[in-house]
Protein backbone atom coordinates (compact mmCIF):
# COMPACT_ATOMS: atom_id res chain seq x y z
CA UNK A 1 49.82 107.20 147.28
CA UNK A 2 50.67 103.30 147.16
CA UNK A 3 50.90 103.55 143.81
CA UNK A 4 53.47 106.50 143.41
CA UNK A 5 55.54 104.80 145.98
CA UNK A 6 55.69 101.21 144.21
CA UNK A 7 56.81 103.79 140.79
CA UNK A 8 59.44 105.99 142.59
CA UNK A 9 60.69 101.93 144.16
CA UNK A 10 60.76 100.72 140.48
CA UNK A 11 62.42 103.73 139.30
CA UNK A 12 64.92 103.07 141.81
CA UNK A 13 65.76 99.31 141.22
CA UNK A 14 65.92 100.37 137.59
CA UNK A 15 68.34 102.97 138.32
CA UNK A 16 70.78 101.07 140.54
CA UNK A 17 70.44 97.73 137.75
CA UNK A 18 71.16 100.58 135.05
CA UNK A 19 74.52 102.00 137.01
CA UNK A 20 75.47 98.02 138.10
CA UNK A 21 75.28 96.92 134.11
CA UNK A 22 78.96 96.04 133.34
CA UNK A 23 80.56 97.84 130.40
CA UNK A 24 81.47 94.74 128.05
CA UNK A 25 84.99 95.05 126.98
CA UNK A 26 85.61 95.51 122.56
CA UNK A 27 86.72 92.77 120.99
CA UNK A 28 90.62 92.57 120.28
CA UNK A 29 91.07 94.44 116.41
CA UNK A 30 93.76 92.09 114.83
CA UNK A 31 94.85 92.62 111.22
CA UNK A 32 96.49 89.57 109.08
CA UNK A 33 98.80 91.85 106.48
CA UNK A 34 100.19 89.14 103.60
CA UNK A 35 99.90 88.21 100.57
CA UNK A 36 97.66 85.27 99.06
CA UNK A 37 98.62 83.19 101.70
CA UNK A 38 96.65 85.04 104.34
CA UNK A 39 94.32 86.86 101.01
CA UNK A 40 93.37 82.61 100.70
CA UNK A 41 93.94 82.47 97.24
CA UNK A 42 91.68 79.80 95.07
CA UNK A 43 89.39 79.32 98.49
CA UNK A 44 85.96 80.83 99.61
CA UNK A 45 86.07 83.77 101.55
CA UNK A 46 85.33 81.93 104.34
CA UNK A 47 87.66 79.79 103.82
CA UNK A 48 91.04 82.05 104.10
CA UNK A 49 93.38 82.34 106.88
CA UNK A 50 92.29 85.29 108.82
CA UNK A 51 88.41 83.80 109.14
CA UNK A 52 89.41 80.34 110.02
CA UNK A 53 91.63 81.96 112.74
CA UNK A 54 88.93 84.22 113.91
CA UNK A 55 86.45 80.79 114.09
CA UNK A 56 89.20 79.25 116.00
CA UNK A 57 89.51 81.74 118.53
CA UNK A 58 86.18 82.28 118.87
CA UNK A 59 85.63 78.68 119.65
CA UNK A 60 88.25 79.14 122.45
CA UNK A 61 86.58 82.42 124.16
CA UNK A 62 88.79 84.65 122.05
CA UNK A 63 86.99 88.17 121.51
CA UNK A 64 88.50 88.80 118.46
CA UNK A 65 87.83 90.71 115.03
CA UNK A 66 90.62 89.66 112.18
CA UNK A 67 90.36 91.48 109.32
CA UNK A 68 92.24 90.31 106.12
CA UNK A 69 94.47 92.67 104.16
CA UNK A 70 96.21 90.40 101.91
CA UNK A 71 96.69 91.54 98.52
CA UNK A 72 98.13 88.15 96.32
CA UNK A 73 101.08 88.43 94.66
CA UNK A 74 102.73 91.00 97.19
CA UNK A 75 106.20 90.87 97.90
CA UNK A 76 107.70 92.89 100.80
CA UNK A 77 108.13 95.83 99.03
CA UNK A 78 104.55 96.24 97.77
CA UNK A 79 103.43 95.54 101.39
CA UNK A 80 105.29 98.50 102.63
CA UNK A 81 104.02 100.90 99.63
CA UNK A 82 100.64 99.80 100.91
CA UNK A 83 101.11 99.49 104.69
CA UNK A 84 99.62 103.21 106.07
CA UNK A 85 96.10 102.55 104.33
CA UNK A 86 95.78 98.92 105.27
CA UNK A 87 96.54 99.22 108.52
CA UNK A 88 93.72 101.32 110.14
CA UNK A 89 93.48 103.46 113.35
CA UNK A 90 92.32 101.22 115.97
CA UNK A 91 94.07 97.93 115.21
CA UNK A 92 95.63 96.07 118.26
CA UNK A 93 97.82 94.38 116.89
CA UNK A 94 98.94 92.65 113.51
CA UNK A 95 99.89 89.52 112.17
CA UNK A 96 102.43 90.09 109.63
CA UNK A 97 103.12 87.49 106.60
CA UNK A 98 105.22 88.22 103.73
CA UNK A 99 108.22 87.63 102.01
CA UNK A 100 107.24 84.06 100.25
CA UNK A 101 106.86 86.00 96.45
CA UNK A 102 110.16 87.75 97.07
CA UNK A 103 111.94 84.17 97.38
CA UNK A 104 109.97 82.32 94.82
CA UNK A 105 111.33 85.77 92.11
CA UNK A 106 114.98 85.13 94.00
CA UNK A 107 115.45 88.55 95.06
CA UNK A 108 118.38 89.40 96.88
CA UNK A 109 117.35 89.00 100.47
CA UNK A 110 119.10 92.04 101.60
CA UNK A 111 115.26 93.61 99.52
CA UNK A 112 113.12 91.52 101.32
CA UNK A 113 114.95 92.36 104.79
CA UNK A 114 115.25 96.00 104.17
CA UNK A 115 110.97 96.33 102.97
CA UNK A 116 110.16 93.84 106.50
CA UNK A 117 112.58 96.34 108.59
CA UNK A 118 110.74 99.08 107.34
CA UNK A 119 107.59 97.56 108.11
CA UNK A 120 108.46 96.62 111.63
CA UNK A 121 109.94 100.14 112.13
CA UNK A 122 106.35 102.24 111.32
CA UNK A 123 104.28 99.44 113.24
CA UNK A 124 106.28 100.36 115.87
CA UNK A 125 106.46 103.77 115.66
CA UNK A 126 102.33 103.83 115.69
CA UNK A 127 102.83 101.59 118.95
CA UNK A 128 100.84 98.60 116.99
CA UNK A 129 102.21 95.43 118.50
CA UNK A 130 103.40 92.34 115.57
CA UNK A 131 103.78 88.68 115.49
CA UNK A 132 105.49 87.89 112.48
CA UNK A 133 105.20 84.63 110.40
CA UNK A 134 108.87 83.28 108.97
CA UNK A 135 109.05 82.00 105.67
CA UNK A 136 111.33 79.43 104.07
CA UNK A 137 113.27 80.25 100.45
CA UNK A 138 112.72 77.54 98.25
CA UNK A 139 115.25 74.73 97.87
CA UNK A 140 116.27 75.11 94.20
CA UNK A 141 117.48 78.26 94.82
CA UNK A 142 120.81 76.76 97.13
CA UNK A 143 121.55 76.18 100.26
CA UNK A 144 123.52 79.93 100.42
CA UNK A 145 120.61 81.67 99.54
CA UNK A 146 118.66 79.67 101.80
CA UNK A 147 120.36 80.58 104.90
CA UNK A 148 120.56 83.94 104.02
CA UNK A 149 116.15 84.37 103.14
CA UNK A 150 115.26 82.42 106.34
CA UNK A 151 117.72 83.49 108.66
CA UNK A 152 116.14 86.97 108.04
CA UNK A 153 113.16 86.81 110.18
CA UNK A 154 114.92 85.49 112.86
CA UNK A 155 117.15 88.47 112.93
CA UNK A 156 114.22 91.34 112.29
CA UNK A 157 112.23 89.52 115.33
CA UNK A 158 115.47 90.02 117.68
CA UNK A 159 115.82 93.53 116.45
CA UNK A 160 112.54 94.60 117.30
CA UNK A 161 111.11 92.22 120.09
CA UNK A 162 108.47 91.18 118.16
CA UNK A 163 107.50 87.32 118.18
CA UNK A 164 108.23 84.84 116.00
CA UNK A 165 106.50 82.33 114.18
CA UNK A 166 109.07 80.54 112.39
CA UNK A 167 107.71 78.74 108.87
CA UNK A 168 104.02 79.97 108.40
CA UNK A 169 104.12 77.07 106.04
CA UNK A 170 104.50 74.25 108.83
CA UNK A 171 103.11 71.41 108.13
CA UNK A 172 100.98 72.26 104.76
CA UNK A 173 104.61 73.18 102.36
CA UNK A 174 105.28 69.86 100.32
CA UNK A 175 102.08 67.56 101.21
CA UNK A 176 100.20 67.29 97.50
CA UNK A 177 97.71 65.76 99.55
CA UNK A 178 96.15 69.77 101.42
CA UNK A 179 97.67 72.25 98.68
CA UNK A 180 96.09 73.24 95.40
CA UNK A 181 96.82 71.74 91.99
CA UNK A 182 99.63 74.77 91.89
CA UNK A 183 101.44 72.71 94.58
CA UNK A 184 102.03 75.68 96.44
CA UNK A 185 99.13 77.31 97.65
CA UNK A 186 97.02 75.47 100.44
CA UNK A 187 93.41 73.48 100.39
CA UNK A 188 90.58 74.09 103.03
CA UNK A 189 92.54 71.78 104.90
CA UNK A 190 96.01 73.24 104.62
CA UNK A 191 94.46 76.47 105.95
CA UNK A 192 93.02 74.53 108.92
CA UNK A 193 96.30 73.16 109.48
CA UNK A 194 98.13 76.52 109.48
CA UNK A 195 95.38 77.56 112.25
CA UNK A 196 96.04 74.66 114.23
CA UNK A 197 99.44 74.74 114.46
CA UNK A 198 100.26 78.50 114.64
CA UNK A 199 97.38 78.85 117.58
CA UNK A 200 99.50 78.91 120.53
CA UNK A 201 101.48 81.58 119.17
CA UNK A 202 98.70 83.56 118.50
CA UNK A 203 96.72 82.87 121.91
CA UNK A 204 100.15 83.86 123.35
CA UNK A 205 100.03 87.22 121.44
CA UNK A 206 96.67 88.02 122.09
CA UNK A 207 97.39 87.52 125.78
CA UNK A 208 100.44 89.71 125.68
CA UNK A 209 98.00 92.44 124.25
CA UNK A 210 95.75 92.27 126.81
CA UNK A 211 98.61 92.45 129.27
CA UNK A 212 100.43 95.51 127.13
CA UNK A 213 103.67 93.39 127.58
CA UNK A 214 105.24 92.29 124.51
CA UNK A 215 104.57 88.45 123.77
CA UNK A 216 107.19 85.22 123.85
CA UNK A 217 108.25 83.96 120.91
CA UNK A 218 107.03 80.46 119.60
CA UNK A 219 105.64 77.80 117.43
CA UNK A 220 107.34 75.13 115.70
CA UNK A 221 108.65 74.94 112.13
CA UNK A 222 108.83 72.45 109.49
CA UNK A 223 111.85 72.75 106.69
CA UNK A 224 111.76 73.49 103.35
CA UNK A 225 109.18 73.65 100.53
CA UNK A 226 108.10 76.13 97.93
CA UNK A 227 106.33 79.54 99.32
CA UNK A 228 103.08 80.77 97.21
CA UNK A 229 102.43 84.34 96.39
């Protein structure tokens, strides 16, 4: 008798610990969309944009999965041909970086701005939140053409709401010292400096998912320099 009431006890416990077992909480699906800036051309795998962001979150209590869907040499236009499929069901929230390849072939900016509205517009429309990465047009190609390339972003990230990260370039764009012999493409260490400096605005996104508010803009910006494809 003892011993069928100590069972039916432990059945018990093990049925209240069972229903008190918290349901942990997915990790946050982010997707960086670029070209072989976020792809990390010349570099490791694990040595790329998305996966040293993802380390870097991690290390600050971020659950977060990043996966990387950039294709190198993509300019805008080729991002939007291939936006439904590499954007999948399920993704939180994505990380958009493109337009460097369109500057560095000098298209007409009115191309670039037309493929990133379009962009912005389905994102939207399948309620996927974005924080967009700014690029600079390379100085040889005139101050005129300049202004109109990077004053692009700004205008796209005012149409839509979405946030801002002015010059995904900051910092790494013109320093021999953490890009690749190409000049234009970063090291290891230009990647880690890209992470470092474009982590607030990302910790700020991921907290405006969590919150299902739309995020502030932010991070800093350097001038100038070529952008990689």
């Amino acid at each position: 008798m003892l011993h069928r009431l100590f069972a039916l006890f432990g059945l018990v416990l093990l049925g209240g610990a069972g229903l008190a077992t918290p349901v942990l909480a997915e990790p946050l699906r982010l997707v960086a969309f670029g070209d072989s800036l976020t792809a990390g051309y010349g570099l490791p795998a694990s040595q790329a944009f998305p996966v040293r962001l993802q380390a870097a979150l991690t290390a600050r209590g971020h659950e977060v999965v990043i996966e990387n869907a950039g294709v190198s040499g993509d300019t805008t236009s080729a991002g939007l041909a291939r936006l439904d499929w590499s954007i999948p069901e399920g993704t939180d929230g994505v990380i958009l970086e493109l337009g460097a390849n369109d500057a560095l072939r000098g298209l007409d900016p009115a191309i670039p701005e037309r493929s990133l509205d379009a962009i912005l517009a389905r994102l939207q429309a399948r309620g996927i939140p974005v924080l967009m990465a700014g690029m600079r047009a390379p100085p040889n190609l005139g101050a005129a053409y300049q202004k109109r390339f990077d004053g692009l972003y700004e205008r796209l990230a005012q149409k839509y709401g979405v946030p801002l990260y002015p010059f995904f370039l900051d910092g790494v764009a013109g320093n021999k010292a953490v890009n690749l012999p190409d000049g234009v493409h970063p090291t290891a260490a230009g990647v880690d400096i890209i992470v470092e400096r474009m982590l607030p605005a990302v910790e700020a996104f991921i907290a405006s998912l969590k919150a299902g508010a739309p995020a502030a803009g932010g991070g800093g910006a350097a001038a100038g320099g070529a952008n990689p494809g």
